[in-house]
C-alpha atoms as a PDB file:
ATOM      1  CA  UNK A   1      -9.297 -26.673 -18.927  1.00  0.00           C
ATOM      2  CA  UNK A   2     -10.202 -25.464 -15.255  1.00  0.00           C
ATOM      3  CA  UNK A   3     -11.762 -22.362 -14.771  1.00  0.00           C
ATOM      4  CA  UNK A   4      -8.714 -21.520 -12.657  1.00  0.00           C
ATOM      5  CA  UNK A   5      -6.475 -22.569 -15.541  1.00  0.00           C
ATOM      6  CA  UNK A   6      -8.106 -20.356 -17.940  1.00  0.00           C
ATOM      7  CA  UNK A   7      -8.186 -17.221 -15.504  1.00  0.00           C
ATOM      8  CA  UNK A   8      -4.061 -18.147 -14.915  1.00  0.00           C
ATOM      9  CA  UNK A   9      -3.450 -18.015 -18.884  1.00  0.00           C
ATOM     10  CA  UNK A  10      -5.855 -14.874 -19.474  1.00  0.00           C
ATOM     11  CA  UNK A  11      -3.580 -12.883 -17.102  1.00  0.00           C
ATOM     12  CA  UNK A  12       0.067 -14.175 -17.855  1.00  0.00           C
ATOM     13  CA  UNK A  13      -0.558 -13.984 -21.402  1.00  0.00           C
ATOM     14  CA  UNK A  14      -1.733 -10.402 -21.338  1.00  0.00           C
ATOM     15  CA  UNK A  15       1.712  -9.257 -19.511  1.00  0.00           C
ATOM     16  CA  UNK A  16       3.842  -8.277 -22.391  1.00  0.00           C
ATOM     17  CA  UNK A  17       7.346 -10.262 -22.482  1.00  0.00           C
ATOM     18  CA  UNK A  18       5.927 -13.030 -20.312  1.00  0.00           C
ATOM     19  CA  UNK A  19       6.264 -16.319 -21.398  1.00  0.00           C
ATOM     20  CA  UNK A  20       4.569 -19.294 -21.008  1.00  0.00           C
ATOM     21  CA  UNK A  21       6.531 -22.219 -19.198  1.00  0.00           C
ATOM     22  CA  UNK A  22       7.236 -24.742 -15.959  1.00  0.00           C
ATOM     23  CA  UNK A  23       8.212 -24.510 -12.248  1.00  0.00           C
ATOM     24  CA  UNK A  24       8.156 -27.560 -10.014  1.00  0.00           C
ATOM     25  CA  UNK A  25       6.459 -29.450 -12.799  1.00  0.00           C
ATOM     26  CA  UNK A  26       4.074 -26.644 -12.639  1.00  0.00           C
ATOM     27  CA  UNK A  27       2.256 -24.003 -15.598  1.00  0.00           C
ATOM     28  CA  UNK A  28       4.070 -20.564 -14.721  1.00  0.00           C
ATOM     29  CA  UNK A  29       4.898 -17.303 -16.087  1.00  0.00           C
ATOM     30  CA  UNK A  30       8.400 -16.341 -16.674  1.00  0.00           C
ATOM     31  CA  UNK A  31      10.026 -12.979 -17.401  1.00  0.00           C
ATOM     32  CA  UNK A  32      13.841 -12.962 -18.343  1.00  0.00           C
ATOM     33  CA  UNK A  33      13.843 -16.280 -17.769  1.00  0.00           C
ATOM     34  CA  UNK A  34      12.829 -15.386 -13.585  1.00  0.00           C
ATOM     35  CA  UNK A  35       9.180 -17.333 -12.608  1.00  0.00           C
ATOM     36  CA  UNK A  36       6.441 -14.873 -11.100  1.00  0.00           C
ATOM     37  CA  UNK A  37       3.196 -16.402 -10.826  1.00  0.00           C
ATOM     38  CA  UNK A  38       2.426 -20.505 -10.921  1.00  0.00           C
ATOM     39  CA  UNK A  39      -0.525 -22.499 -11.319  1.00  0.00           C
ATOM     40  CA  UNK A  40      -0.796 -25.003  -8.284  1.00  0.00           C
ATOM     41  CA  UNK A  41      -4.177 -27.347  -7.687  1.00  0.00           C
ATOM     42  CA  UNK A  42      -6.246 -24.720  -9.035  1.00  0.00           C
ATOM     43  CA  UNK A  43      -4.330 -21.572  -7.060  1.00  0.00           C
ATOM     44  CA  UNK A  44      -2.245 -18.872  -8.855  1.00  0.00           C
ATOM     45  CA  UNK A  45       0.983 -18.121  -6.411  1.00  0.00           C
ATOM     46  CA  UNK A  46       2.466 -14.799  -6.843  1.00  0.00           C
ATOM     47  CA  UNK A  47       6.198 -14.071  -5.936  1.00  0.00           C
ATOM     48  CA  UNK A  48       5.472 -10.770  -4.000  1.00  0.00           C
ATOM     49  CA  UNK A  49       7.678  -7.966  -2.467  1.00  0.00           C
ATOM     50  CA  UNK A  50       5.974  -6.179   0.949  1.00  0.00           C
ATOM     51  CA  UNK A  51       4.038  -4.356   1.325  1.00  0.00           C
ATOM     52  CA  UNK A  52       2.033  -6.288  -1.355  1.00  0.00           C
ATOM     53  CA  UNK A  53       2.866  -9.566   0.293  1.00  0.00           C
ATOM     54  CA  UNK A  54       1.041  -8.962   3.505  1.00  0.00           C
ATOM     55  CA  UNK A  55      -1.755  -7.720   1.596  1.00  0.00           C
ATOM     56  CA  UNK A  56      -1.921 -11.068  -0.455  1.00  0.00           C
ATOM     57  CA  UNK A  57      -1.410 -13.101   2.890  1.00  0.00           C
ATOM     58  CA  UNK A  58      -3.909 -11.315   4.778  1.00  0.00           C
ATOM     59  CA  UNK A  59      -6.932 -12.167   2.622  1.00  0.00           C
ATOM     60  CA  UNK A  60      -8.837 -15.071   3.922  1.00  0.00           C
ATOM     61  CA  UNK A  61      -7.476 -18.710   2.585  1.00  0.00           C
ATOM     62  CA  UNK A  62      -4.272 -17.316   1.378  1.00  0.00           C
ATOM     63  CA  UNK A  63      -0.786 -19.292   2.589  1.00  0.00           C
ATOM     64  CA  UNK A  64       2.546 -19.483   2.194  1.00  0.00           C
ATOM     65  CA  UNK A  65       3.188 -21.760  -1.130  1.00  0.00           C
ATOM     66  CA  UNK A  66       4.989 -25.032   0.173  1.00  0.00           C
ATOM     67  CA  UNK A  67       4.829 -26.838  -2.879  1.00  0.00           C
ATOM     68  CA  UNK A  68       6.383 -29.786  -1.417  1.00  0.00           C
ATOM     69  CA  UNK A  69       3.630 -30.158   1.360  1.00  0.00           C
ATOM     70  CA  UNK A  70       6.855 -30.975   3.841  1.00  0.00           C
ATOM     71  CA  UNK A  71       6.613 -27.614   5.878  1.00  0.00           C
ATOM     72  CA  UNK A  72       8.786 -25.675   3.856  1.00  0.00           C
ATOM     73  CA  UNK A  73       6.574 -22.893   2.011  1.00  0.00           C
ATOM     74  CA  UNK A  74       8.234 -20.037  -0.069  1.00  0.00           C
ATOM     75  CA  UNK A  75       8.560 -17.177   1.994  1.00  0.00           C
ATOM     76  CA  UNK A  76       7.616 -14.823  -0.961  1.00  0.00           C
ATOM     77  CA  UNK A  77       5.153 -16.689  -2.668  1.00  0.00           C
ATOM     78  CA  UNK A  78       1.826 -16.547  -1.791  1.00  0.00           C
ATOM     79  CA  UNK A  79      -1.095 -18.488  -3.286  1.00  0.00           C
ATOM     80  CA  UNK A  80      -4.604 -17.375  -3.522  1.00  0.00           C
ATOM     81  CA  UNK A  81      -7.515 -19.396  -4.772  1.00  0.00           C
ATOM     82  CA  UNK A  82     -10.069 -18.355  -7.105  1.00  0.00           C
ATOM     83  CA  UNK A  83     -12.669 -16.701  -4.227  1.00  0.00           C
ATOM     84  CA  UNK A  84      -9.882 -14.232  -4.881  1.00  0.00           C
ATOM     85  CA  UNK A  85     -10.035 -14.067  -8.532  1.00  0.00           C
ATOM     86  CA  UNK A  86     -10.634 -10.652  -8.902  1.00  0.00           C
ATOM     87  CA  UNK A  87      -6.945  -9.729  -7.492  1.00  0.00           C
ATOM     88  CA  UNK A  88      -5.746 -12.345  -9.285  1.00  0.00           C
ATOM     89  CA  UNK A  89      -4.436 -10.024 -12.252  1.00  0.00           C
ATOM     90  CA  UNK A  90      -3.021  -7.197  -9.894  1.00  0.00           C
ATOM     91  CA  UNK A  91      -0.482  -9.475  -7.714  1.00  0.00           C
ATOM     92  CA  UNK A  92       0.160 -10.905 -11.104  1.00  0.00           C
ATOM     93  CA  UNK A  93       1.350  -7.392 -12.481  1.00  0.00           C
ATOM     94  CA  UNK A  94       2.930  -6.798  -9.634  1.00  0.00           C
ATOM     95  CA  UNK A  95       4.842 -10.097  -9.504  1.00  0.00           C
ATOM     96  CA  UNK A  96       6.185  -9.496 -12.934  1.00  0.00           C
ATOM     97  CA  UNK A  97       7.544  -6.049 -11.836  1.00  0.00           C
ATOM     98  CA  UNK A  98       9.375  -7.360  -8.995  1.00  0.00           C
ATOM     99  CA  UNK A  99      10.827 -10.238 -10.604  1.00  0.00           C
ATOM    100  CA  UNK A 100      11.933  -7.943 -13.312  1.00  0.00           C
ATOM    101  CA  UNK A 101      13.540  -5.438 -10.792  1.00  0.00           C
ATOM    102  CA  UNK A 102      15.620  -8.204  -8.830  1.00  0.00           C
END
């Protein structure tokens, strides 16, 4: 298991009610059966609500998630590699809440 991998299941399984499962063929999060943060070539991707968003997109690296690679990226989600690690766990807690309020 990546370092990134092991980081991604430290936080999601710490966040009570989340549950382990799969988006896009993907390891996610779920909570009431909504996906909040996704494990993607060694990123975690956060679904995020402004003004968190912007704070998530401005940090160096980060992008739009477009999972396909065709140019169409997830407006909410952003992903953030692991030079970003120590956030990691706040736009994850933050994800679920939003998720959970929609």
């Amino acid at each position: 298991m990546s370092d990134s991998e092991t980081e991604f299941h430290k936080i999601g399984d710490a966040i009570d009610n989340a549950v382990r499962s799969q988006m896009f063929g993907k390891k996610c999060y779920k909570i009431n059966n909504k996906a909040f943060v996704c494990l993607f070539q060694d990123v975690m991707v956060f679904k995020l609500p402004p003004p968190h968003h912007q704070d998530a997109i401005s940090l160096e690296g980060a992008k739009l998630f477009d999972p396909s690679g065709k140019g169409r990226p997830m407006k909410e989600w952003v992903q953030l590699g692991m030079e970003h690690q120590a956030h990691w766990g706040d736009f994850a807690r933050t994800a679920c809440a939003y998720v959970t309020q929609s």
